[in-house]
C-alpha atoms as a PDB file:
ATOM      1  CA  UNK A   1      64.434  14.205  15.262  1.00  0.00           C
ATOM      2  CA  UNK A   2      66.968  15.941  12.358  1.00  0.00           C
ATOM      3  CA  UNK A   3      69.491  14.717  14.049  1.00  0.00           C
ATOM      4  CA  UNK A   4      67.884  11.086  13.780  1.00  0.00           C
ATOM      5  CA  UNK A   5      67.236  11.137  10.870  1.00  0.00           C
ATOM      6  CA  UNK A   6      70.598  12.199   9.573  1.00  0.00           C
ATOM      7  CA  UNK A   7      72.503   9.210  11.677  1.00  0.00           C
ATOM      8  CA  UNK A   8      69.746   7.325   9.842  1.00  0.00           C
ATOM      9  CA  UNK A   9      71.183   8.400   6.438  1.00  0.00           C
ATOM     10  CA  UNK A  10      74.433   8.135   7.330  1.00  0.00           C
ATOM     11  CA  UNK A  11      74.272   4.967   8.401  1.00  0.00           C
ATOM     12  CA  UNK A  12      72.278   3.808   5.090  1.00  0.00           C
ATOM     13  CA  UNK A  13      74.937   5.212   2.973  1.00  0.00           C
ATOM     14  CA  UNK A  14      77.523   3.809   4.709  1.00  0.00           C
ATOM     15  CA  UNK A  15      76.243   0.353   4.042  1.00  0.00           C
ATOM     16  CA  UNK A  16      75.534   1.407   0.805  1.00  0.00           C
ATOM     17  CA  UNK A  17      79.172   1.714   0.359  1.00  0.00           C
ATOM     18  CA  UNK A  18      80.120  -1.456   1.962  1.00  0.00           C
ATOM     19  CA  UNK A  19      77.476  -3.325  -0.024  1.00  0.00           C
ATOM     20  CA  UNK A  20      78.613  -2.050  -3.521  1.00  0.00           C
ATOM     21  CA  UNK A  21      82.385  -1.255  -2.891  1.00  0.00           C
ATOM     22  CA  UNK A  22      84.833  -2.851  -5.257  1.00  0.00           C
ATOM     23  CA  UNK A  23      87.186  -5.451  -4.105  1.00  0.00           C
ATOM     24  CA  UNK A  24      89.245  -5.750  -7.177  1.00  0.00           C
ATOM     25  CA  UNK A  25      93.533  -5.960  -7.011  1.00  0.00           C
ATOM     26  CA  UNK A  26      94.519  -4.605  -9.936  1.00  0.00           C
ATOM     27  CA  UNK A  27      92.141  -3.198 -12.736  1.00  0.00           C
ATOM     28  CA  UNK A  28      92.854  -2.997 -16.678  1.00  0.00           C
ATOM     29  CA  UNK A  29      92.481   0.736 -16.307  1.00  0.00           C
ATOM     30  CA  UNK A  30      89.389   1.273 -17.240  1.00  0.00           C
ATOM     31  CA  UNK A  31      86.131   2.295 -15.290  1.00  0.00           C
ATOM     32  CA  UNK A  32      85.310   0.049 -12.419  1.00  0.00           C
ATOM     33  CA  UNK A  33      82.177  -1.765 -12.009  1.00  0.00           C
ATOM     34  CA  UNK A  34      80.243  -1.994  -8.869  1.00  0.00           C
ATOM     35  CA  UNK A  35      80.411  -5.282  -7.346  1.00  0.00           C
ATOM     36  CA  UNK A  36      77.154  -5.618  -4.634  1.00  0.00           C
ATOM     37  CA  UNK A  37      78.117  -7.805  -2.258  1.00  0.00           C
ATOM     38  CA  UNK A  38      74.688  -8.865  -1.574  1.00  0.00           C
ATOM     39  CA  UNK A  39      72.853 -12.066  -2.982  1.00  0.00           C
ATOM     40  CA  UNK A  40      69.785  -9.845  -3.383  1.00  0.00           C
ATOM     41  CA  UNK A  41      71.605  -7.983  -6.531  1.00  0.00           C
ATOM     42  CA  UNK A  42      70.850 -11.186  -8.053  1.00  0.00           C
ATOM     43  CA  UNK A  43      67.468 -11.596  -7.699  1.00  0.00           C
ATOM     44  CA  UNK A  44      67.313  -7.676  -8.413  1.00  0.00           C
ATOM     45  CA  UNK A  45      68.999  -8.199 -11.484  1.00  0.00           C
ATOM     46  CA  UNK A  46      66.950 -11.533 -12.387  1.00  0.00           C
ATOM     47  CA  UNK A  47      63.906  -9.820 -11.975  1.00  0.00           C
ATOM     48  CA  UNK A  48      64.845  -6.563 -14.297  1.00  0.00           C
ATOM     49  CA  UNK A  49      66.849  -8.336 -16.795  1.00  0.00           C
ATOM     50  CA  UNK A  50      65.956 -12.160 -16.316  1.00  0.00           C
ATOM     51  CA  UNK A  51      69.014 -14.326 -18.445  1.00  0.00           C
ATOM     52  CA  UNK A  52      70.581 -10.820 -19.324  1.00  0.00           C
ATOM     53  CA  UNK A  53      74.614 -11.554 -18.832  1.00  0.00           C
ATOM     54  CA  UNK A  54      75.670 -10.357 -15.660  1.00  0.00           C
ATOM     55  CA  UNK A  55      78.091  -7.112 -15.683  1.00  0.00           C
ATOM     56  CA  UNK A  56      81.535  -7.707 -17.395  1.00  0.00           C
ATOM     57  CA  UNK A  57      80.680 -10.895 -18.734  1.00  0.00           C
ATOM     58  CA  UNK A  58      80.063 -11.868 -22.305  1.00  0.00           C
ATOM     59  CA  UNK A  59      82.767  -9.001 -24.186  1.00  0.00           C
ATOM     60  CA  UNK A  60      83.516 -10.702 -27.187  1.00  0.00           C
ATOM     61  CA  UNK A  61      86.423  -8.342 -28.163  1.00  0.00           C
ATOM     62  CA  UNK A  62      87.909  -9.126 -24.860  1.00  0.00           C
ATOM     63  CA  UNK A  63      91.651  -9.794 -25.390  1.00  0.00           C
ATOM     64  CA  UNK A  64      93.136 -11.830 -22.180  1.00  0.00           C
ATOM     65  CA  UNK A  65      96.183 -10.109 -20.939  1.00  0.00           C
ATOM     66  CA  UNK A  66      99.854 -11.774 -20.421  1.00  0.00           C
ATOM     67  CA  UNK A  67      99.030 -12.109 -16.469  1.00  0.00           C
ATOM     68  CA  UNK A  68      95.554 -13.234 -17.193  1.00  0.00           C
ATOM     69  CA  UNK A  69      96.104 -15.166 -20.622  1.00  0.00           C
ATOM     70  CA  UNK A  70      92.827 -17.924 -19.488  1.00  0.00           C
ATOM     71  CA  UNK A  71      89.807 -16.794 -20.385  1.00  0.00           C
ATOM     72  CA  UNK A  72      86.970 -17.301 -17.050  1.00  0.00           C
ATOM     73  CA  UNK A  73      83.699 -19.523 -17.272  1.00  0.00           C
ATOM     74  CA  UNK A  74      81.215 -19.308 -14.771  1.00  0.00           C
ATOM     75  CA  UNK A  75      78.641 -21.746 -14.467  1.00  0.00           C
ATOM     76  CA  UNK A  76      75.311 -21.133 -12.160  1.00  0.00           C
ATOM     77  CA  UNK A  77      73.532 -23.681 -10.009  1.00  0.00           C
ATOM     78  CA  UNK A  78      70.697 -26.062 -10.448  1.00  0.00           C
ATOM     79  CA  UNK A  79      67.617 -24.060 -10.495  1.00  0.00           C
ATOM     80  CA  UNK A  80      69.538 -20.898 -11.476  1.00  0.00           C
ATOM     81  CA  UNK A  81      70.618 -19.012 -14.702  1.00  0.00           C
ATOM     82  CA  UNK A  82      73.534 -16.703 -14.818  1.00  0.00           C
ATOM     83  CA  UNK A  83      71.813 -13.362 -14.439  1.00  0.00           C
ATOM     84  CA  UNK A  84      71.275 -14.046 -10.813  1.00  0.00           C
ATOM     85  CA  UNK A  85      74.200 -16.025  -9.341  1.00  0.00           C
ATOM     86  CA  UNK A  86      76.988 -13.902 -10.725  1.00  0.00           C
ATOM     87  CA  UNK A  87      76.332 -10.187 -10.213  1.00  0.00           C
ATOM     88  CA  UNK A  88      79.300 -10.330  -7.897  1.00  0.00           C
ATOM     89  CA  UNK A  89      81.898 -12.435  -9.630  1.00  0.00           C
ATOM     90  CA  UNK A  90      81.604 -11.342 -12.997  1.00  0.00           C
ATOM     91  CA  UNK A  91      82.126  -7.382 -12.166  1.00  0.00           C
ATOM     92  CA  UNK A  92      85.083  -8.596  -9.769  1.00  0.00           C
ATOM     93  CA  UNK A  93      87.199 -10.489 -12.280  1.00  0.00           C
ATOM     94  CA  UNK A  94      86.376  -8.420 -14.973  1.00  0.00           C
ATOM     95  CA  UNK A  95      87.664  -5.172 -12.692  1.00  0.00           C
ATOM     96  CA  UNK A  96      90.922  -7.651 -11.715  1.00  0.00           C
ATOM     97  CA  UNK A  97      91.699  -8.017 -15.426  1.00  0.00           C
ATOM     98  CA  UNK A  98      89.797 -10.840 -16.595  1.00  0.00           C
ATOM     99  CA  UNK A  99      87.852 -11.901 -19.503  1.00  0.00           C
ATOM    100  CA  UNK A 100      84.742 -13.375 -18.050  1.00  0.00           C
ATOM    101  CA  UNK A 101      81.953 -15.207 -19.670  1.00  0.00           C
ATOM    102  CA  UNK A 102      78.960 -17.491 -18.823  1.00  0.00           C
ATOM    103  CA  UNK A 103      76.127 -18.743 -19.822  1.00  0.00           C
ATOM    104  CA  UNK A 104      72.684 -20.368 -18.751  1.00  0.00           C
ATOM    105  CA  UNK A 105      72.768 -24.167 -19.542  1.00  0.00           C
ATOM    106  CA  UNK A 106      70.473 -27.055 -19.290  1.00  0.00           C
ATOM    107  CA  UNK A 107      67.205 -25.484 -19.415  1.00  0.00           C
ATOM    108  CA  UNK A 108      64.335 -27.566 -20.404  1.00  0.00           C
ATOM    109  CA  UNK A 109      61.456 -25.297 -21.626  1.00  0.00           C
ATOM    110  CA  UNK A 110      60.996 -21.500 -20.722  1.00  0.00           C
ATOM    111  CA  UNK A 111      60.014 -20.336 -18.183  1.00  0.00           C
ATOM    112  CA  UNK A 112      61.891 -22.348 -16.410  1.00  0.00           C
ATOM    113  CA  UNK A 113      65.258 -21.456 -15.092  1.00  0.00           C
ATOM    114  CA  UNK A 114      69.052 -23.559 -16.143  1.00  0.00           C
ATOM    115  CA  UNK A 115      70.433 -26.381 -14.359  1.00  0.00           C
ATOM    116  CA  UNK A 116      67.443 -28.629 -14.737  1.00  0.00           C
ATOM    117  CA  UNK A 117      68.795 -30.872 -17.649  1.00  0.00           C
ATOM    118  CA  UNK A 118      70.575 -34.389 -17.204  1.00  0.00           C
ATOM    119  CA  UNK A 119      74.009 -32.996 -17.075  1.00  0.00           C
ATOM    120  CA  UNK A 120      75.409 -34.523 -19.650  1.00  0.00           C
ATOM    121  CA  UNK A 121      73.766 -32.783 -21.592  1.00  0.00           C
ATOM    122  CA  UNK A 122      74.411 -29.211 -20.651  1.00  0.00           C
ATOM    123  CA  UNK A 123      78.357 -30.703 -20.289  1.00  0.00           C
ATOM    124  CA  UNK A 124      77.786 -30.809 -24.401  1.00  0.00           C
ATOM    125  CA  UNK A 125      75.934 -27.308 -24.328  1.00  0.00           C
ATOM    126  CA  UNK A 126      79.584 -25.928 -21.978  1.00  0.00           C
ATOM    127  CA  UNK A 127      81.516 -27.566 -25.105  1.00  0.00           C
ATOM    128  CA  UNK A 128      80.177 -26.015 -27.823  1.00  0.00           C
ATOM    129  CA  UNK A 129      80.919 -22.660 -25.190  1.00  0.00           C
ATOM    130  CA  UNK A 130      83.968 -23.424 -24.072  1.00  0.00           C
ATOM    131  CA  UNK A 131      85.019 -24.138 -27.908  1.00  0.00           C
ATOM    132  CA  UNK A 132      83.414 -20.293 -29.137  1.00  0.00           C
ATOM    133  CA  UNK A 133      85.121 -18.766 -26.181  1.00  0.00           C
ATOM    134  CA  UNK A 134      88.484 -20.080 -27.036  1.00  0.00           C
ATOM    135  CA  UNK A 135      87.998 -19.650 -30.951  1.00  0.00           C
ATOM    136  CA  UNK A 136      86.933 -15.781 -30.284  1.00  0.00           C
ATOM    137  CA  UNK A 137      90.140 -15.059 -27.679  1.00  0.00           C
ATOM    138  CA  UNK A 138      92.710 -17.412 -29.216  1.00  0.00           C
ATOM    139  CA  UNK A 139      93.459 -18.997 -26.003  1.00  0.00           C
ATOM    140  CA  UNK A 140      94.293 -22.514 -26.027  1.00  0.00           C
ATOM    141  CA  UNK A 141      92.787 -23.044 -22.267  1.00  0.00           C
ATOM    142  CA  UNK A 142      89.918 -21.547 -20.039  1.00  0.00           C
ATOM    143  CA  UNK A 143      89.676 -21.371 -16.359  1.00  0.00           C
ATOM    144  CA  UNK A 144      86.178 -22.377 -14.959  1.00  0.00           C
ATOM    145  CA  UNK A 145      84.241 -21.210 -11.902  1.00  0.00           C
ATOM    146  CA  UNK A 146      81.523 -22.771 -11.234  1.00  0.00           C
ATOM    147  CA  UNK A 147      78.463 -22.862  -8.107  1.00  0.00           C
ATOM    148  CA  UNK A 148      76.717 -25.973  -6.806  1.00  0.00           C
ATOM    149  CA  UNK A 149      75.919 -27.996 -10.039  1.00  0.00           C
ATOM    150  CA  UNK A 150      77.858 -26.021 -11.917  1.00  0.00           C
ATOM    151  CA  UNK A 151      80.545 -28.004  -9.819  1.00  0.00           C
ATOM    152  CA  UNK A 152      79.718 -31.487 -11.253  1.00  0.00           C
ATOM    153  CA  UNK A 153      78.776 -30.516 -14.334  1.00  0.00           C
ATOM    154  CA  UNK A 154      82.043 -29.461 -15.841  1.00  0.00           C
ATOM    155  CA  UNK A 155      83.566 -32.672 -14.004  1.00  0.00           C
ATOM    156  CA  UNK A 156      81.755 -34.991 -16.927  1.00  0.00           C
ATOM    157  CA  UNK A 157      82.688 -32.276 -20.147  1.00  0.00           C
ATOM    158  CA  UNK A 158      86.176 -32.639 -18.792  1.00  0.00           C
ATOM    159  CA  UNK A 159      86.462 -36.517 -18.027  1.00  0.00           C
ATOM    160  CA  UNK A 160      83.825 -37.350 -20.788  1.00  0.00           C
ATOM    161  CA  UNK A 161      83.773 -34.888 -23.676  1.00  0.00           C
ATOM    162  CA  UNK A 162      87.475 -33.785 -24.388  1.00  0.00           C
ATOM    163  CA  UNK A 163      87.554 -31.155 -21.814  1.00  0.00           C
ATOM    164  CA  UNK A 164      90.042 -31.920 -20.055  1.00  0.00           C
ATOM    165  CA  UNK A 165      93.101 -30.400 -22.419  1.00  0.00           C
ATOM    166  CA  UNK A 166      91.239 -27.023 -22.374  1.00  0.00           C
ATOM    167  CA  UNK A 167      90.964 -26.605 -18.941  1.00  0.00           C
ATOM    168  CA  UNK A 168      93.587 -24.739 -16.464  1.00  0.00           C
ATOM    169  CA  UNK A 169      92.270 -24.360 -13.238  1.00  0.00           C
ATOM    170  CA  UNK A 170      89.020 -25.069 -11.928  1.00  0.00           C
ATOM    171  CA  UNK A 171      87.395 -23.558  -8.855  1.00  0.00           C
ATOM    172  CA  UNK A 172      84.145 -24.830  -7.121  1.00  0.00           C
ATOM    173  CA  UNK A 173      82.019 -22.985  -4.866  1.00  0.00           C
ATOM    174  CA  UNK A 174      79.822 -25.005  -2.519  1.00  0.00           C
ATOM    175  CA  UNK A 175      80.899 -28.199  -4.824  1.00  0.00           C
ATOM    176  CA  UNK A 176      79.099 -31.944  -3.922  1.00  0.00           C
ATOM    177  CA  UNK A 177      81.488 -34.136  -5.695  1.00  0.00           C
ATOM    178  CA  UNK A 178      79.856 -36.962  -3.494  1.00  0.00           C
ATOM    179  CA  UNK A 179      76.230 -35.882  -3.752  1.00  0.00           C
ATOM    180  CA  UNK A 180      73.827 -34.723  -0.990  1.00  0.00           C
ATOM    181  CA  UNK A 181      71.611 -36.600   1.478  1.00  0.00           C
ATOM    182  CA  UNK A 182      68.811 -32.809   1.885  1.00  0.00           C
ATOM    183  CA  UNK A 183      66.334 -33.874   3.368  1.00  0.00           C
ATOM    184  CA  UNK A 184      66.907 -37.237   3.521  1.00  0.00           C
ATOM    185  CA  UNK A 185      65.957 -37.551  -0.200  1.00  0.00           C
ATOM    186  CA  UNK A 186      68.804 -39.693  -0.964  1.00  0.00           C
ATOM    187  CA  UNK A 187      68.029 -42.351   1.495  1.00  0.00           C
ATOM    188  CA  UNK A 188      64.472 -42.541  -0.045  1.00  0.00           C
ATOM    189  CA  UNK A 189      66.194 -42.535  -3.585  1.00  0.00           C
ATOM    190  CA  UNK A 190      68.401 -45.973  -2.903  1.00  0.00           C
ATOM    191  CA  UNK A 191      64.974 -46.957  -1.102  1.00  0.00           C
ATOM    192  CA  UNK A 192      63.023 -46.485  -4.795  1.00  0.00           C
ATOM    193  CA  UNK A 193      66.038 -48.778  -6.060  1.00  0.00           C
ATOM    194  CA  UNK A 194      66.170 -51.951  -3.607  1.00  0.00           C
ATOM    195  CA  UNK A 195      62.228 -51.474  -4.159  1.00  0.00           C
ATOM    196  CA  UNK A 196      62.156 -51.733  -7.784  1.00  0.00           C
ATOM    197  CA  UNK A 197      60.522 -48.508  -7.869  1.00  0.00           C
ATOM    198  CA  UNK A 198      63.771 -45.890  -9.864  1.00  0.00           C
ATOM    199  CA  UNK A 199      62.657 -45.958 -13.028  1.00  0.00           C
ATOM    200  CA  UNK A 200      59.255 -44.440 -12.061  1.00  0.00           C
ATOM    201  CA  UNK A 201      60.733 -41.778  -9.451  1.00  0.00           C
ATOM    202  CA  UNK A 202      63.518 -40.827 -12.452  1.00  0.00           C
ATOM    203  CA  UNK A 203      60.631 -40.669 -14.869  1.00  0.00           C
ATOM    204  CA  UNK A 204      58.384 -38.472 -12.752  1.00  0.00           C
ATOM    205  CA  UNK A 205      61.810 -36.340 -11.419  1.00  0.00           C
ATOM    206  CA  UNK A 206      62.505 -35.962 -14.733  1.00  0.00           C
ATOM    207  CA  UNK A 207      59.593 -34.191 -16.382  1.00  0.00           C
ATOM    208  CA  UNK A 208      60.895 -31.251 -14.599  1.00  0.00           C
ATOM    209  CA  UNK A 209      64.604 -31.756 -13.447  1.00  0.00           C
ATOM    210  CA  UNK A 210      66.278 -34.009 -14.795  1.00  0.00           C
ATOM    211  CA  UNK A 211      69.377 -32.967 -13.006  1.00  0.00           C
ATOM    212  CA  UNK A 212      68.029 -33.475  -9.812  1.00  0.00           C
ATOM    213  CA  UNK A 213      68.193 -37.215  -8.972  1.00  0.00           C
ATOM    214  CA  UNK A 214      71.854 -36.596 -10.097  1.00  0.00           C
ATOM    215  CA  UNK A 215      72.747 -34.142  -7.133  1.00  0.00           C
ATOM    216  CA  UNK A 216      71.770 -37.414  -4.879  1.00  0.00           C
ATOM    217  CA  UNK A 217      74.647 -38.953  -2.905  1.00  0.00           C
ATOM    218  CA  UNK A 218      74.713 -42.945  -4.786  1.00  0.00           C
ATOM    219  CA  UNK A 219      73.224 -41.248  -7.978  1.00  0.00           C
ATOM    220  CA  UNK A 220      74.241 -43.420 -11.188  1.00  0.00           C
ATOM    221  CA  UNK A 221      75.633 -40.032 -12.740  1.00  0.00           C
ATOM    222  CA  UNK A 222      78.105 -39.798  -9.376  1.00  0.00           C
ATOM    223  CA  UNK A 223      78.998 -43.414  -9.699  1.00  0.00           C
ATOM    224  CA  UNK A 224      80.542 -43.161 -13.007  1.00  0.00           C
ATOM    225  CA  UNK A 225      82.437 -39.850 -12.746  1.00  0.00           C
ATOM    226  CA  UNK A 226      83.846 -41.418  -9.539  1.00  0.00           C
ATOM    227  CA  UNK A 227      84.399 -44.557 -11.762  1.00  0.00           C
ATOM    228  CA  UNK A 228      86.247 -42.767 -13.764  1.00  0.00           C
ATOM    229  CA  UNK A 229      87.921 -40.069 -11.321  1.00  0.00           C
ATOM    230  CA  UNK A 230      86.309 -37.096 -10.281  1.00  0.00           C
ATOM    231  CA  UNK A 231      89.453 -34.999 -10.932  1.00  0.00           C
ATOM    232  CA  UNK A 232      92.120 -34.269 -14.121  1.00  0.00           C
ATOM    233  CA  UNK A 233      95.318 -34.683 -12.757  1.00  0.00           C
ATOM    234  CA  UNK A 234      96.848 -32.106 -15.170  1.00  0.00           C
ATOM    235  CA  UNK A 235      94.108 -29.337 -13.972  1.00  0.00           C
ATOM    236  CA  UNK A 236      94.144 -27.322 -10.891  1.00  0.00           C
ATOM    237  CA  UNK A 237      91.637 -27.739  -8.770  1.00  0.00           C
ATOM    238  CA  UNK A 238      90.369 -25.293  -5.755  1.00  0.00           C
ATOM    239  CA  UNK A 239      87.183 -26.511  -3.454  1.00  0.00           C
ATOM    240  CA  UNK A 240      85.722 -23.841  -1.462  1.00  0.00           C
ATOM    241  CA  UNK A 241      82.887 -24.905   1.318  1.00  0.00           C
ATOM    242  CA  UNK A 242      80.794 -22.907   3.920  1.00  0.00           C
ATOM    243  CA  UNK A 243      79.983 -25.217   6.814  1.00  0.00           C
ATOM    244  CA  UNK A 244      76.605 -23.627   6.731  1.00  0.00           C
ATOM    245  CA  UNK A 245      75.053 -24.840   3.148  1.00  0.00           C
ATOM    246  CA  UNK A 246      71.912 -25.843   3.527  1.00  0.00           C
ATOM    247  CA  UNK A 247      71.694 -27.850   0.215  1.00  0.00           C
ATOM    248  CA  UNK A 248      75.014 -29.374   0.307  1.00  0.00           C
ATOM    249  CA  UNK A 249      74.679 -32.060   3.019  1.00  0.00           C
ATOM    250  CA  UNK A 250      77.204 -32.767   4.114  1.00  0.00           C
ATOM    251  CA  UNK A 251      79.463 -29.838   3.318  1.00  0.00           C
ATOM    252  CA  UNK A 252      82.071 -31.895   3.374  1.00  0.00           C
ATOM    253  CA  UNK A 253      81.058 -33.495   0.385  1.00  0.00           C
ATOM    254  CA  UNK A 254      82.723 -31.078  -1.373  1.00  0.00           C
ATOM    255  CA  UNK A 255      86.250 -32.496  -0.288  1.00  0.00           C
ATOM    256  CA  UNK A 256      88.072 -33.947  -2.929  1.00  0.00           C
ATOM    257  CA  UNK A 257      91.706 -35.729  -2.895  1.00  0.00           C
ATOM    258  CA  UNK A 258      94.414 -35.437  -5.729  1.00  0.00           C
ATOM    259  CA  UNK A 259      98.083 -33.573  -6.253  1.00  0.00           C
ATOM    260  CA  UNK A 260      96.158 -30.918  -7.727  1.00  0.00           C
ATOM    261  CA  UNK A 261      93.185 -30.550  -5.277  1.00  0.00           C
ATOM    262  CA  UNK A 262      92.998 -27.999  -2.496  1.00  0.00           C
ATOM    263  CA  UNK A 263      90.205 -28.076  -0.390  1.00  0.00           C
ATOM    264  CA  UNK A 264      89.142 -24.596   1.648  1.00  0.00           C
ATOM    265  CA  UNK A 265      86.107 -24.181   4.067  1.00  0.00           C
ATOM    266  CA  UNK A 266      85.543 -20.761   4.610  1.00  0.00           C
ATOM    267  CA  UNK A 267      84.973 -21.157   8.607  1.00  0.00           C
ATOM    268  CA  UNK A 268      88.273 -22.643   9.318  1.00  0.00           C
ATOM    269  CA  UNK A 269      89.882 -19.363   8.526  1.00  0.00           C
ATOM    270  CA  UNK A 270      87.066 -17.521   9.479  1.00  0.00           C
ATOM    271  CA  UNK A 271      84.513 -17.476  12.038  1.00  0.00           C
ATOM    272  CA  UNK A 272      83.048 -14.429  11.016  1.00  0.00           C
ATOM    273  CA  UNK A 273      81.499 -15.996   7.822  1.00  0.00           C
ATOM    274  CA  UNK A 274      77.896 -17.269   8.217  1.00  0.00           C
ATOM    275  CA  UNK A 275      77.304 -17.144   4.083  1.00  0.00           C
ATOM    276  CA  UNK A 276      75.409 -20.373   3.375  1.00  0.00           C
ATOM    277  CA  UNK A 277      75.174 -21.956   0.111  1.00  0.00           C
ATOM    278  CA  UNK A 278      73.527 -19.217  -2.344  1.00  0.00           C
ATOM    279  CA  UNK A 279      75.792 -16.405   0.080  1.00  0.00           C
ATOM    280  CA  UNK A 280      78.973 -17.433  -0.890  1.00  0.00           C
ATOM    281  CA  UNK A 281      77.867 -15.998  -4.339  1.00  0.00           C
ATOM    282  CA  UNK A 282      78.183 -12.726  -2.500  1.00  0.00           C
ATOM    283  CA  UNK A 283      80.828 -13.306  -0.048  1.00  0.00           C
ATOM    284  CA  UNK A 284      84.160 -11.601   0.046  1.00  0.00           C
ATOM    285  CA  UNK A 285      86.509 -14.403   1.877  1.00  0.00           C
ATOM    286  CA  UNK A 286      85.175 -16.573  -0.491  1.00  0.00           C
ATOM    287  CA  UNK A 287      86.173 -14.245  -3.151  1.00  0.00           C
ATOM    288  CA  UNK A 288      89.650 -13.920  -2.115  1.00  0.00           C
ATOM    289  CA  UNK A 289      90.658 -17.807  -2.830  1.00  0.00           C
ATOM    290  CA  UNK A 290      88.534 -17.402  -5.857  1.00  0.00           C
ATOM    291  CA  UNK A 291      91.244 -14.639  -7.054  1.00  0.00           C
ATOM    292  CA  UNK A 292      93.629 -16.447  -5.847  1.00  0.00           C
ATOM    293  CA  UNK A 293      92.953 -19.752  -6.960  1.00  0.00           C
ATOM    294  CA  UNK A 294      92.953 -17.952 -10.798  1.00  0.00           C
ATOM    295  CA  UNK A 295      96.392 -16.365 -10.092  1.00  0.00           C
ATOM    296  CA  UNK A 296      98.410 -17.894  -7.379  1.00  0.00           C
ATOM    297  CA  UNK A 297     101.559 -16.754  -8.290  1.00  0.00           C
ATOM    298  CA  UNK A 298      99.964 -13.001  -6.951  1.00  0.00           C
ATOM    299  CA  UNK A 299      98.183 -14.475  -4.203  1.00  0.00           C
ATOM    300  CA  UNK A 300      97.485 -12.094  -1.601  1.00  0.00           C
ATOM    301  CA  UNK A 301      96.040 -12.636   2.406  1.00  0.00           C
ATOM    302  CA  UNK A 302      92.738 -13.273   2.142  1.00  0.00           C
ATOM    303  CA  UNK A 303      91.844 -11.694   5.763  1.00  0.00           C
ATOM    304  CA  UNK A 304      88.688 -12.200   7.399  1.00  0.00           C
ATOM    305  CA  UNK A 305      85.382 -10.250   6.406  1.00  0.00           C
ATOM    306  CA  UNK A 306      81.824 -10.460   8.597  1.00  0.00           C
ATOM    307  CA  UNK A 307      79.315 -12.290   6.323  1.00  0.00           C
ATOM    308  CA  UNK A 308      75.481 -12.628   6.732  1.00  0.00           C
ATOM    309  CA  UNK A 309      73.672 -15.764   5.074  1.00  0.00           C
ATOM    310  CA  UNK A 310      73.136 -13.649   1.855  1.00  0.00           C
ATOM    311  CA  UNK A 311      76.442 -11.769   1.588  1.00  0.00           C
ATOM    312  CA  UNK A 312      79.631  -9.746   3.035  1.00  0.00           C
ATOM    313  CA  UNK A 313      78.291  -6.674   4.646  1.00  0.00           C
ATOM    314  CA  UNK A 314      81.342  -5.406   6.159  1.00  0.00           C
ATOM    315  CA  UNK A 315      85.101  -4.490   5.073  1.00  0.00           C
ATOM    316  CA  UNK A 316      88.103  -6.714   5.714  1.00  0.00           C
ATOM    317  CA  UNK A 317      89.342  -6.568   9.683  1.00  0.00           C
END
C-alpha cells in the first residue's frame, strides 16, 4: 500500500507539472507566471475572483519592447468575461514579452456575464479600449486575440468604427465569420423571418442576449459585415479551428479568404488534439500559431501536443 500510494503522488505531481508548466519562448527576464493548461483554471479563477483581470494582463506601466512593439487585446466569448477564458493566454504572452490587456465587454446588467450585448455596441466599448491602451503605451497599433464572439466583434470596430488603422494582426480562435446553424437554431431563425414572426423572437432574444441572434448563420449583423468585407486587407489575419467545436457549426465557418488570411485547423496538423471550442482556450498547439501568428518573423515548429476537450495535458512529442 506505501508503495501505492507514492506512484499515486507521483503521478499527481507529475500532471501537476504538465498542467501548470510554462510554455513561453523567450521571457522579459522577470519571474514567470504559471500558465494552467486546463480550462478548469478558468472557472477556478471565475469563481474566486469573478471579472478580476486574468494574470499578466491589465499592467498599465507596461512598455512594449522593440520585438514586441503591439500592444495584445484579448477579447472573451459570448456568455463569458475575461477572468475565465484567458488564464492561459494572458500569463503566456505576458511571459513571451508581451503587453497584454483585456477586458469584459457587452454586459447587460450584473450578474450576468459579457458578450450578451448587440455587438455593435461592445465594438464602441473595444474603441474607447483600444484608444486608452494605445494612449497609455504610445503605440500607434494593437494586435487583437480574440475567442468565439470575440471573433466577430472586433470585425465591425474595425470595418465600422475606425479600427481598422489601429490594428496589426488579428488572430481568432474558434472564429464563425459565417455564423452557426447549433442546434438547428438558425434554420428556425430564417423560419421566424419568411413567417413574419423576427421582430418578436429578436425582442424576446434580446431581453437577455442581444448578441445571440447575431452568432446565427443569415443573421442581419453577418449580412452587412459580409456586405462590407469581413476582412481589412492591410491587417493580418490568422483563423485557428478545432474540428470538434461544439458551438461553432460548422467549424469551417471559421474559414475566411483574403491576401492576408490564413486559415489553421488544429487537427490537420494534429490528430492528437481533441480540444473543442472552450479547450482551445487551454490548448498548447493552438497556442503555438497564436505566438506565432503575433511574431512570425520568430516563428518556431509548433509540434504536436495530446489535448483533452478542456485542455493540453501532456508535453510536446
Amino acid at each position: 500500500m506505501p508503495a501505492t500510494r507514492s506512484l499515486i503522488v507521483l503521478a499527481l505531481a507529475t500532471l501537476l507539472t504538465l498542467v501548470v508548466a510554462p510554455a513561453a519562448r523567450a521571457g522579459r527576464g522577470e519571474p514567470r507566471l504559471p500558465v494552467p493548461w486546463t480550462t478548469v483554471a478558468g472557472s477556478h479563477a471565475n469563481n474566486v475572483t469573478p471579472g478580476a483581470p486574468p494574470p499578466g494582463a491589465n499592467d498599465w506601466s507596461c512598455d512594449p519592447s522593440a520585438r514586441h512593439p503591439n500592444p495584445v487585446i484579448l477579447l472573451h466569448g459570448g456568455g463569458s468575461n475575461q477572468t475565465s477564458a484567458w488564464q492561459t493566454f494572458a500569463p503566456l504572452l505576458a511571459n513571451n514579452g508581451y503587453c497584454v490587456f483585456s477586458l469584459t465587454y457587452g454586459v447587460p446588467f450584473a450578474p450576468l456575464p459579457g458578450g450578451l450585448l448587440p455587438m455593435e455596441q461592445s465594438a464602441r466599448e473595444l474603441s474607447v479600449f483600444v484608444d486608452k491602451v494605445r494612449s497609455r503605451t504610445g503605440s500607434a497599433k494593437v494586435d487583437i486575440v480574440g475567442h468565439s464572439a470575440g471573433t466577430i466583434m472586433p470585425s465591425y470596430y474595425v470595418r465600422f468604427l475606425g479600427g481598422g488603422p489601429k490594428v496589426d494582426k488579428y488572430v481568432s480562435l474558434s472564429p464563425l465569420w459565417h455564423g452557426t446553424t447549433q442546434l438547428g437554431i438558425s434554420t428556425l431563425y430564417q423560419l421566424s423571418e419568411t413567417l413574419g414572426l423576427k421582430r418578436w423572437w429578436d425582442r424576446m432574444v434580446g431581453i437577455v442576449c442581444g448578441a445571440c441572434n447575431q452568432f446565427l448563420q443569415g443573421s442581419e449583423f453577418l449580412k452587412k459585415l459580409h456586405a462590407r468585407g469581413i476582412f481589412d486587407p492591410a491587417i493580418t489575419y490568422t483563423n485557428i479551428m478545432t474540428r470538434y467545436d461544439w458551438a461553432v457549426i460548422p467549424y469551417t465557418s471559421g474559414v475566411g479568404h483574403g491576401p492576408g488570411v490564413r486559415n489553421i485547423v488544429l487537427q490537420d496538423e494534429c490528430p492528437l488534439d481533441f480540444a473543442e471550442h472552450g479547450g482551445i482556450l487551454a490548448d498548447r498547439n493552438a497556442a503555438g500559431h497564436v505566438l506565432n501568428a503575433l511574431d512570425p518573423e520568430h516563428a518556431a515548429p509548433v509540434g504536436c501536443v495530446l489535448t483533452t476537450p478542456v485542455g493540453s495535458l501532456l508535453p510536446p512529442r
